[in-house]
N, C-alpha and C. Protein backbone atom coordinates (compact mmCIF):
# COMPACT_ATOMS: atom_id res chain seq x y z
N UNK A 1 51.25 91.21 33.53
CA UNK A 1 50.46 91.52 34.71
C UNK A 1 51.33 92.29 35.69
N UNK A 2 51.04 93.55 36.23
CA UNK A 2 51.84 94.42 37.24
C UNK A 2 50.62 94.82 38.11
N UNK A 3 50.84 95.32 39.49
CA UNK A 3 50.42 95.88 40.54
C UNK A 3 50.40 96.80 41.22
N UNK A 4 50.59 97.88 41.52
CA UNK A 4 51.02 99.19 41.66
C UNK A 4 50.03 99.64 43.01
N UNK A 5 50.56 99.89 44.01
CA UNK A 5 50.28 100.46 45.41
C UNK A 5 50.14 102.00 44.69
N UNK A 6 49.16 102.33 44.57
CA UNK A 6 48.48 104.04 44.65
C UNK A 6 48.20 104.86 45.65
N UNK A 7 49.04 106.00 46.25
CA UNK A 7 47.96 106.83 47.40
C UNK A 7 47.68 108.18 46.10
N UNK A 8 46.46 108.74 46.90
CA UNK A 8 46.52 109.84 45.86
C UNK A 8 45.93 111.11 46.78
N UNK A 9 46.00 112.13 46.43
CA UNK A 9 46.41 113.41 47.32
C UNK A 9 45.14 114.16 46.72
N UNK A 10 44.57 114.86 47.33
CA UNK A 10 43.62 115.95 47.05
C UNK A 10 42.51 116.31 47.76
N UNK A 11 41.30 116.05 46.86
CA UNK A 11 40.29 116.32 47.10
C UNK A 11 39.27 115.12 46.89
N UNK A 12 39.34 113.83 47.50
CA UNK A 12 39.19 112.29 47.15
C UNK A 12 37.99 112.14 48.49
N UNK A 13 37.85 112.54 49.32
CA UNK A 13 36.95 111.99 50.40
C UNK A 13 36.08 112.48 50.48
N UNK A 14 34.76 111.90 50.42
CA UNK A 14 33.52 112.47 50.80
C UNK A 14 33.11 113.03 48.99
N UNK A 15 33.58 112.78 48.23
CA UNK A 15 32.90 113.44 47.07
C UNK A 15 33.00 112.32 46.07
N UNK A 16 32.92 110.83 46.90
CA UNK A 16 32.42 110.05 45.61
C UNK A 16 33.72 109.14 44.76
N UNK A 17 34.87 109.50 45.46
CA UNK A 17 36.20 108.86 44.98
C UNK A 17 36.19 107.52 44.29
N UNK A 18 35.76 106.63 45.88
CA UNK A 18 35.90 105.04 46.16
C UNK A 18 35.20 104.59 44.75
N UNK A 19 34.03 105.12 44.82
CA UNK A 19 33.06 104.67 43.97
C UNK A 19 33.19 104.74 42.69
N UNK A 20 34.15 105.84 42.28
CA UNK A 20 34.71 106.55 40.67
C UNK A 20 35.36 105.19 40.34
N UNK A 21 36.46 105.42 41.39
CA UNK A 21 37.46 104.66 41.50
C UNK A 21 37.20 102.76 41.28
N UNK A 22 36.33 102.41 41.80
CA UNK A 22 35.70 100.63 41.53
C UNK A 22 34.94 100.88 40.04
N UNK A 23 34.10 101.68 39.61
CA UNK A 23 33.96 102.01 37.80
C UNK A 23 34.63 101.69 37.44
N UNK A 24 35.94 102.58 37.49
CA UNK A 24 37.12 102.58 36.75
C UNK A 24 37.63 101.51 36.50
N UNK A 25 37.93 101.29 37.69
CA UNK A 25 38.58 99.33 37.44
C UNK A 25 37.91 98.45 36.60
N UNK A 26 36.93 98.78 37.05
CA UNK A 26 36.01 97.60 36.32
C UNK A 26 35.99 98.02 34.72
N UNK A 27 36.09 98.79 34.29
CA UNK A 27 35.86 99.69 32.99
C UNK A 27 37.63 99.00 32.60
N UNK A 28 38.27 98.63 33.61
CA UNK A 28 39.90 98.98 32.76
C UNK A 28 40.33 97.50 33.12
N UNK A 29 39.31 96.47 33.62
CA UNK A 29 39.72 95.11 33.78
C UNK A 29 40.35 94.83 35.34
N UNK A 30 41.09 95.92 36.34
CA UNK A 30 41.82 95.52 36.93
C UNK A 30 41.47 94.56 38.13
N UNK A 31 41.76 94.49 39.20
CA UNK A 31 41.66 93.72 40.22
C UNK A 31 42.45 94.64 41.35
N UNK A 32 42.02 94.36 42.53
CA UNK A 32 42.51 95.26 43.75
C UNK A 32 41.33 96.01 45.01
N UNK A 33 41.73 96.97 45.48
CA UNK A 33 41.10 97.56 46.32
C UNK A 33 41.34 98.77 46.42
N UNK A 34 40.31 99.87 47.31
CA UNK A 34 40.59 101.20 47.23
C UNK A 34 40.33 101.68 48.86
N UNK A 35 40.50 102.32 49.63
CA UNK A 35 40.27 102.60 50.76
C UNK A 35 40.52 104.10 50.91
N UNK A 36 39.49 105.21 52.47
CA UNK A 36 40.64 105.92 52.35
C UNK A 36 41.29 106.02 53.70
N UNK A 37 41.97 107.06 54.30
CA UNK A 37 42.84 106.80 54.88
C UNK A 37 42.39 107.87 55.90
N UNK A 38 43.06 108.07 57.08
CA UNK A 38 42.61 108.93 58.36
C UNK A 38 43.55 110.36 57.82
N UNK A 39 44.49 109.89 57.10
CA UNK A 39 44.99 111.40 57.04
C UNK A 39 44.08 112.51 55.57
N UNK A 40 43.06 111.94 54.73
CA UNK A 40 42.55 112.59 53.90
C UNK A 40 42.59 112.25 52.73
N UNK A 41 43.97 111.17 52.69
CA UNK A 41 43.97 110.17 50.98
C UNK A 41 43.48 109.13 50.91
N UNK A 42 43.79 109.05 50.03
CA UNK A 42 42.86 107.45 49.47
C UNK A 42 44.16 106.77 49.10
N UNK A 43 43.83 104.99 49.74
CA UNK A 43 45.02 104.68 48.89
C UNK A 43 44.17 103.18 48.08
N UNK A 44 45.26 102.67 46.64
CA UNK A 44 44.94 102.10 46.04
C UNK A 44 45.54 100.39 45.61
N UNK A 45 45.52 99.43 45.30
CA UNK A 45 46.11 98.82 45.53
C UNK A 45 45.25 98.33 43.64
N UNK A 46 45.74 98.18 42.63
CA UNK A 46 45.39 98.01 41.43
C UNK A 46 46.29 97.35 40.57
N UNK A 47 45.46 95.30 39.54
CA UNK A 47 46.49 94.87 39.09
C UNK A 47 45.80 94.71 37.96
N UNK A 48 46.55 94.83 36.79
CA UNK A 48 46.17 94.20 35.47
C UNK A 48 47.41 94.87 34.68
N UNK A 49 46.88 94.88 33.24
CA UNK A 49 48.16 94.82 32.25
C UNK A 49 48.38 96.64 32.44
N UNK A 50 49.55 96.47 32.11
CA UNK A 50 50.36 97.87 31.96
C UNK A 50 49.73 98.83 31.46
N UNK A 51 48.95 98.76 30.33
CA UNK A 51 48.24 100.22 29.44
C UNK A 51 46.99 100.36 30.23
N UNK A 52 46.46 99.51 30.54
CA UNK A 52 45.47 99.19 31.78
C UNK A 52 45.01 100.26 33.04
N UNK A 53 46.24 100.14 33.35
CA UNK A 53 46.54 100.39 34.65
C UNK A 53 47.33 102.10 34.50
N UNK A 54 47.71 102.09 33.39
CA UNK A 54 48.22 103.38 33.01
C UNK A 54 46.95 104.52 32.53
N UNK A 55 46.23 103.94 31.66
CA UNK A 55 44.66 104.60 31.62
C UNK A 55 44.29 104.53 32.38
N UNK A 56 44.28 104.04 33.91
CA UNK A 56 43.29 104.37 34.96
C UNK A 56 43.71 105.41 35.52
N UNK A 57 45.22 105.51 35.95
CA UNK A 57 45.68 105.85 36.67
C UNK A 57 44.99 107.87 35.79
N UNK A 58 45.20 107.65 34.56
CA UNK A 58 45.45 109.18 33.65
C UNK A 58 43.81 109.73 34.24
N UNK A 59 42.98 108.32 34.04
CA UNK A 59 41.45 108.81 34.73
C UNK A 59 41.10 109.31 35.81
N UNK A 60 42.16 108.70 36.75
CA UNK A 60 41.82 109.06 38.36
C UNK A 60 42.23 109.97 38.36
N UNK A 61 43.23 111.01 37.48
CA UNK A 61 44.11 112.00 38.05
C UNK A 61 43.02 113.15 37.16
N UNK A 62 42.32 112.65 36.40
CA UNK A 62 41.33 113.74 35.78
C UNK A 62 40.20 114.36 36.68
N UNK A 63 40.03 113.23 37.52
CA UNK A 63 38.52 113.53 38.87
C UNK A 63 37.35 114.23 37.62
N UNK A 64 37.14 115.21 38.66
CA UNK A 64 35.65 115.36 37.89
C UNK A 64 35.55 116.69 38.45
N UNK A 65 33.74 117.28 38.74
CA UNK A 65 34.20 119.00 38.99
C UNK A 65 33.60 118.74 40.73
N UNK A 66 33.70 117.46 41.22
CA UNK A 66 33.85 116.76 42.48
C UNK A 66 34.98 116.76 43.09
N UNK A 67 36.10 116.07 42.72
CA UNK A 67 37.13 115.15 42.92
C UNK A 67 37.99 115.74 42.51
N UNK A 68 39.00 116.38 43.20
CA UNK A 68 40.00 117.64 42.62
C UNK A 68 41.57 116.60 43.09
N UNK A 69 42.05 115.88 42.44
CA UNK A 69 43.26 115.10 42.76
C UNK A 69 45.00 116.13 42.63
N UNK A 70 45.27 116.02 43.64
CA UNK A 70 46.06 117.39 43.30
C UNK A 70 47.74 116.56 43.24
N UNK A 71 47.89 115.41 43.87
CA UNK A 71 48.81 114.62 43.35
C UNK A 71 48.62 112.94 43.17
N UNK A 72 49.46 111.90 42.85
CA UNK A 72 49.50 110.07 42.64
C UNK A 72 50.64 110.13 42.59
N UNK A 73 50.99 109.10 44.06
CA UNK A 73 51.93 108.36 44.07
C UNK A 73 51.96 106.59 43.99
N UNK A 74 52.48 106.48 42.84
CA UNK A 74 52.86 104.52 42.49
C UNK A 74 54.07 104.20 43.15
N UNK A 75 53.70 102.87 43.59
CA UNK A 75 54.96 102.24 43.56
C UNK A 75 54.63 100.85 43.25
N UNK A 76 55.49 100.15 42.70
CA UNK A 76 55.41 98.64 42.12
C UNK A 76 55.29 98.00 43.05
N UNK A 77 54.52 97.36 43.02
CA UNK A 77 54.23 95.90 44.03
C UNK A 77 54.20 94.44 43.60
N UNK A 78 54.12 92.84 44.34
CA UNK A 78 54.11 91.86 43.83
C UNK A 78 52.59 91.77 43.49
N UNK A 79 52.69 91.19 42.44
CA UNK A 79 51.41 90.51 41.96
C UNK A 79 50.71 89.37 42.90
N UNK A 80 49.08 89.76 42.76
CA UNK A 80 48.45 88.79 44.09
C UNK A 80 47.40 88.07 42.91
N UNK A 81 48.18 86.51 42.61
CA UNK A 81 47.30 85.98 41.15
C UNK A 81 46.07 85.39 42.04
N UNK A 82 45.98 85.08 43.03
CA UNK A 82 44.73 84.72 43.32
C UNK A 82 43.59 85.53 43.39
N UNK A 83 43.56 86.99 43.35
CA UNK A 83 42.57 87.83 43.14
C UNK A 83 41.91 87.87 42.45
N UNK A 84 40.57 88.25 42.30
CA UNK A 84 39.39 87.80 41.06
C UNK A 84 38.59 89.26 40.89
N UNK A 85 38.71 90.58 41.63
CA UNK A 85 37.43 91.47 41.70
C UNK A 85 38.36 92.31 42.58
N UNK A 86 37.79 93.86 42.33
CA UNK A 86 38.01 94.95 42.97
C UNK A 86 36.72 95.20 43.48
N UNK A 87 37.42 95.95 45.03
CA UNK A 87 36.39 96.20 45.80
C UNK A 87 37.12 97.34 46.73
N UNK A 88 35.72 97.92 47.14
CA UNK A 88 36.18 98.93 48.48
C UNK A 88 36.24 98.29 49.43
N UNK A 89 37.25 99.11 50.13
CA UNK A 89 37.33 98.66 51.89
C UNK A 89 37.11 100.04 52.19
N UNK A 90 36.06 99.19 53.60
CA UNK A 90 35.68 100.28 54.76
C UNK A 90 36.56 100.57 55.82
């Protein structure tokens, strides 16, 4: 089980991100949250197993002909075992 703090750079707001983004999880098992941010990114907060979390990450960076992600930055974080569900924050 790993955790990984995500911001991601592009073209993420207003075209449907958050929402890709809670699919995804759910499609890849994880647990966490997605928000975005006042400066134009989105950031991510996503836990489950390693290949997991590595296929999401390859998904989010694919977007769509919406969602133009032009960089992802990870960094490792502690694991939060009491979490049960990913969700957006407003």
């Amino acid at each position: 089980m790993n955790r990984y703090f995500i911001k991601v750079y592009g073209r993420v707001q207003g075209v449907g991100f958050r929402f890709n983004t809670e699919y995804l999880a759910d499609h890849f098992s994880l647990t966490g949250w997605v928000k975005n941010c006042d400066d134009g990114t989105v950031e991510i907060e996503a836990q489950g197993q390693e290949d997991d979390i590595e296929a999401f990450k390859i998904k989010i960076q694919q977007g769509n002909r919406f969602i133009k992600v032009k960089d992802v930055y990870l960094k490792k974080i502690d694991v939060l075992y009491e979490e049960k569900s990913f969700r957006i924050i407003y």
